[in-house]
Protein backbone atom coordinates (compact mmCIF):
# COMPACT_ATOMS: atom_id res chain seq x y z
CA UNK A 1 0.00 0.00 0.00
CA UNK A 2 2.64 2.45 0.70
CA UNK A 3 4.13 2.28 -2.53
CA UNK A 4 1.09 2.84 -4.31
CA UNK A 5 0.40 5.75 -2.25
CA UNK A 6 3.92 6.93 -2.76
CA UNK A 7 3.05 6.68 -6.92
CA UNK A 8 0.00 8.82 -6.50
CA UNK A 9 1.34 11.72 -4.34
CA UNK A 10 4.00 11.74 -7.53
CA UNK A 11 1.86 11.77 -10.31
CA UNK A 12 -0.91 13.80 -8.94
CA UNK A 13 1.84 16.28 -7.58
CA UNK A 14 0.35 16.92 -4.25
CA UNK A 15 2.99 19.00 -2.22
CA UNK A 16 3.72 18.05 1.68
CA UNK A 17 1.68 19.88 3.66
CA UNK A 18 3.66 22.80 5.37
CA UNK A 19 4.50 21.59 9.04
CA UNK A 20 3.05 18.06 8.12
CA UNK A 21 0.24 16.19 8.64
CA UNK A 22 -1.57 16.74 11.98
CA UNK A 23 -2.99 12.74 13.69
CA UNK A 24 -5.88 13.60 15.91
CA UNK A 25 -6.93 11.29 18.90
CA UNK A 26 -9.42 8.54 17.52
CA UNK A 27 -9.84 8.03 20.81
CA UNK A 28 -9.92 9.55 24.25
CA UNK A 29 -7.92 8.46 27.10
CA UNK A 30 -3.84 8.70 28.11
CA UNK A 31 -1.11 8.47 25.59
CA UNK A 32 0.85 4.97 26.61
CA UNK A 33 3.84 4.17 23.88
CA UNK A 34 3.00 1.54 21.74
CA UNK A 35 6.02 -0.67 22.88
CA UNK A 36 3.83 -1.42 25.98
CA UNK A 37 1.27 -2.82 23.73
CA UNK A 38 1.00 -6.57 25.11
CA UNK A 39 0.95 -7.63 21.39
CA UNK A 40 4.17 -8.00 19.66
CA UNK A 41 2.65 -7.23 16.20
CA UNK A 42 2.46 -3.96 17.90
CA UNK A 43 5.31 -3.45 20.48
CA UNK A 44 8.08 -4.09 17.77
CA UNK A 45 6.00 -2.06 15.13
CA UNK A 46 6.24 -4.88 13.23
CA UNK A 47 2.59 -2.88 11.63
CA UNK A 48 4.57 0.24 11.60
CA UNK A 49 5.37 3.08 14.25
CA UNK A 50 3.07 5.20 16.36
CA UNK A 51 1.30 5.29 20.26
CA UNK A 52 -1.20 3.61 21.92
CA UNK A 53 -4.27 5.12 23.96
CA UNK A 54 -5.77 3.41 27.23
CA UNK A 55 -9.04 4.15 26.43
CA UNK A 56 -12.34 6.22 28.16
CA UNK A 57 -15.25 7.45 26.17
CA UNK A 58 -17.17 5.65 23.59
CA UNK A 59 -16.22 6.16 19.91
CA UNK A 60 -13.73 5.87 17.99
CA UNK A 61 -13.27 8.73 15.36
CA UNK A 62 -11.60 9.56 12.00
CA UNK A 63 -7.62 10.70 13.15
CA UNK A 64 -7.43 12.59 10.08
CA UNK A 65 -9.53 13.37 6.97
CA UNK A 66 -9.71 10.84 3.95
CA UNK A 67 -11.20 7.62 2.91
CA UNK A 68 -11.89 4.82 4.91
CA UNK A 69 -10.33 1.76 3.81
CA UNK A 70 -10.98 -1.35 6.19
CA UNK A 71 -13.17 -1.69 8.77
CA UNK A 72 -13.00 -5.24 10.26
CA UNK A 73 -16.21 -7.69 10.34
CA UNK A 74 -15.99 -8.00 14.13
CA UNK A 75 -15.88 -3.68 14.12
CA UNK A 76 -13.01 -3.47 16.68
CA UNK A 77 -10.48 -1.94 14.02
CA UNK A 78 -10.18 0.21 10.77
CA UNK A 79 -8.02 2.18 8.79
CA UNK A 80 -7.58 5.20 6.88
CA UNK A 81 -5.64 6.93 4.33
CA UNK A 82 -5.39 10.69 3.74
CA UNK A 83 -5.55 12.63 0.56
CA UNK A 84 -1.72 12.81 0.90
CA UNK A 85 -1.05 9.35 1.23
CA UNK A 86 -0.52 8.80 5.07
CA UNK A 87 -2.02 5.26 5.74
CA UNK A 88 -3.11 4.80 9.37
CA UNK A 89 -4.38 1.78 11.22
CA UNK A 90 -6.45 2.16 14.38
CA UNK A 91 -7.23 -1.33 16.42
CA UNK A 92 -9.03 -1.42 19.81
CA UNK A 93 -7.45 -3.69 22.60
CA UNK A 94 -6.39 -6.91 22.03
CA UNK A 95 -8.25 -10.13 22.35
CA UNK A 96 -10.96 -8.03 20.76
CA UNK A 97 -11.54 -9.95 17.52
CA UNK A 98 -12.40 -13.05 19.38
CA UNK A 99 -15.77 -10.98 20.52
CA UNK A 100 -16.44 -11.53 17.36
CA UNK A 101 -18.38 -8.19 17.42
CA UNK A 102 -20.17 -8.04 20.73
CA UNK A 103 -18.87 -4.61 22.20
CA UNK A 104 -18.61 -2.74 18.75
CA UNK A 105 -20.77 -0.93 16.68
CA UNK A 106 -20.08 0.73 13.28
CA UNK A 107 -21.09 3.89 11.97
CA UNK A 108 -19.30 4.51 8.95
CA UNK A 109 -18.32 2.56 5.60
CA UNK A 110 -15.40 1.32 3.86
CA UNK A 111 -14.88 3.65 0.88
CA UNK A 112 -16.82 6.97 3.15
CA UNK A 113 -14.70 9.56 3.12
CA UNK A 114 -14.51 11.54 6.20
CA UNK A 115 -13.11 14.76 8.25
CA UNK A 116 -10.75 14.38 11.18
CA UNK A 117 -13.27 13.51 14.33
CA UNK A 118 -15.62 12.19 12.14
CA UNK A 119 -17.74 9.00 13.74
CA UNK A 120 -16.05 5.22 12.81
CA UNK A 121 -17.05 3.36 15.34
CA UNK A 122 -18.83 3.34 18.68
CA UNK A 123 -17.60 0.88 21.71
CA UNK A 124 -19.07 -0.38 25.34
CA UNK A 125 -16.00 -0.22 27.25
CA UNK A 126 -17.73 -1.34 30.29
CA UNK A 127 -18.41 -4.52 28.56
CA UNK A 128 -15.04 -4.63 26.94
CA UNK A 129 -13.00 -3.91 30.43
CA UNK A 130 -13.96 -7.46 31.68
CA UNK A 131 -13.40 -9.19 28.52
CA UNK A 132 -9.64 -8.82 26.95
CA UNK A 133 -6.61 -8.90 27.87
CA UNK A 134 -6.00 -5.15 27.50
CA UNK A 135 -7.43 -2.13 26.29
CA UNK A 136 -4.57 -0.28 25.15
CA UNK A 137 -5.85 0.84 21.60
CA UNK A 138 -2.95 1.38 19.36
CA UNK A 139 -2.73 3.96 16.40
CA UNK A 140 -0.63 2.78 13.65
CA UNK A 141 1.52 4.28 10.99
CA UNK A 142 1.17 1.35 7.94
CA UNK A 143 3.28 3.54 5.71
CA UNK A 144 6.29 3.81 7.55
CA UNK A 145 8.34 3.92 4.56
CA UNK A 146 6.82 7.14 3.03
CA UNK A 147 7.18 8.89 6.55
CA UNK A 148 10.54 11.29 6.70
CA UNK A 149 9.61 12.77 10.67
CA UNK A 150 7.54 11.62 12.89
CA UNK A 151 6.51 13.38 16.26
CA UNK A 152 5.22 11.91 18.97
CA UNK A 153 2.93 13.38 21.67
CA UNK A 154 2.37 12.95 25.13
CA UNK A 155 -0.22 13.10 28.41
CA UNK A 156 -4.18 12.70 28.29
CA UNK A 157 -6.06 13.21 24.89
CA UNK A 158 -9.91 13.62 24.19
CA UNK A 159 -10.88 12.79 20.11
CA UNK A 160 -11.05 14.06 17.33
CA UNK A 161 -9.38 17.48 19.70
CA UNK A 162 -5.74 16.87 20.05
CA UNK A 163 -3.31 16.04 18.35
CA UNK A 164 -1.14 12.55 18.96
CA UNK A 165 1.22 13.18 16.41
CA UNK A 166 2.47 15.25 13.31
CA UNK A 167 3.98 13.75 10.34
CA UNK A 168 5.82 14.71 7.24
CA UNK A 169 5.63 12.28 4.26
């Protein structure tokens, strides 16, 4: 995927955005780093770079503005890709696809394009708390290879408000 993202920003000509692209909480809750993800997938970024969030609230919203690509069947993970190129993953918990859905609810479509803190999905976290192994929801750079800076954040965030990180493609 990054590669073909890579093509398009070249042929369409669309110039980096001037202080980089701006990540916005998808979800609220404290900024953890995503090496204490208890999933190795995630800890050694073997998806790509970025943070994790324990969570509070109940929805999970669009980081940035673009197109929805996946949403999962079981509604517990999705990602995105911006006008620019930047290809983000977000995926709540872990142990949450074996709920097969219970817990999750979506409201929005692959292929919907949407503005940052825009409505993806909606969670029960009381029902979730008791059922997985953690709820540390991690937020995922999948294009690693396009990304030239990367800057993390810090402290408590609420969605679709501030800002977890900035990147330049």
């Amino acid at each position: 995927m990054g590669f073909l993202s890579r093509v398009r920003r070249l042929v369409s000509g669309q110039p980096n955005i001037e202080g980089g692209i701006k990540v916005y909480a998808p979800i609220s809750g404290e900024i953890v780093p995503i090496e204490k993800v208890p999933d190795v997938v995630f800890s050694e970024k073997i998806v790509g770079d970025g943070i994790a969030i324990a969570p509070s609230g109940q929805y999970m919203l669009a980081p940035i503005e673009g197109t929805v690509g996946k949403i999962f069947e079981t509604n517990h993970a999705f990602s995105i890709e911006s006008p620019q190129g930047l290809e983000l993953f977000v995926h709540f918990g872990v142990g949450t696809i074996e709920l097969r859905g219970k817990g999750f609810k979506r409201l929005a479509q692959e292929g919907q394009q949407v503005k940052a803190g825009d409505h993806i999905l909606e969670f029960d976290l009381e029902y979730l708390q008791g059922q997985v192994s953690s709820l540390l929801t991690p937020v995922v750079l999948a294009n690693m290879e396009d990304v030239r800076f990367l800057e993390k954040r810090q402290g408590n965030v609420t969605a679709g408000k501030d800002v977890i990180f900035t990147v330049e493609l």
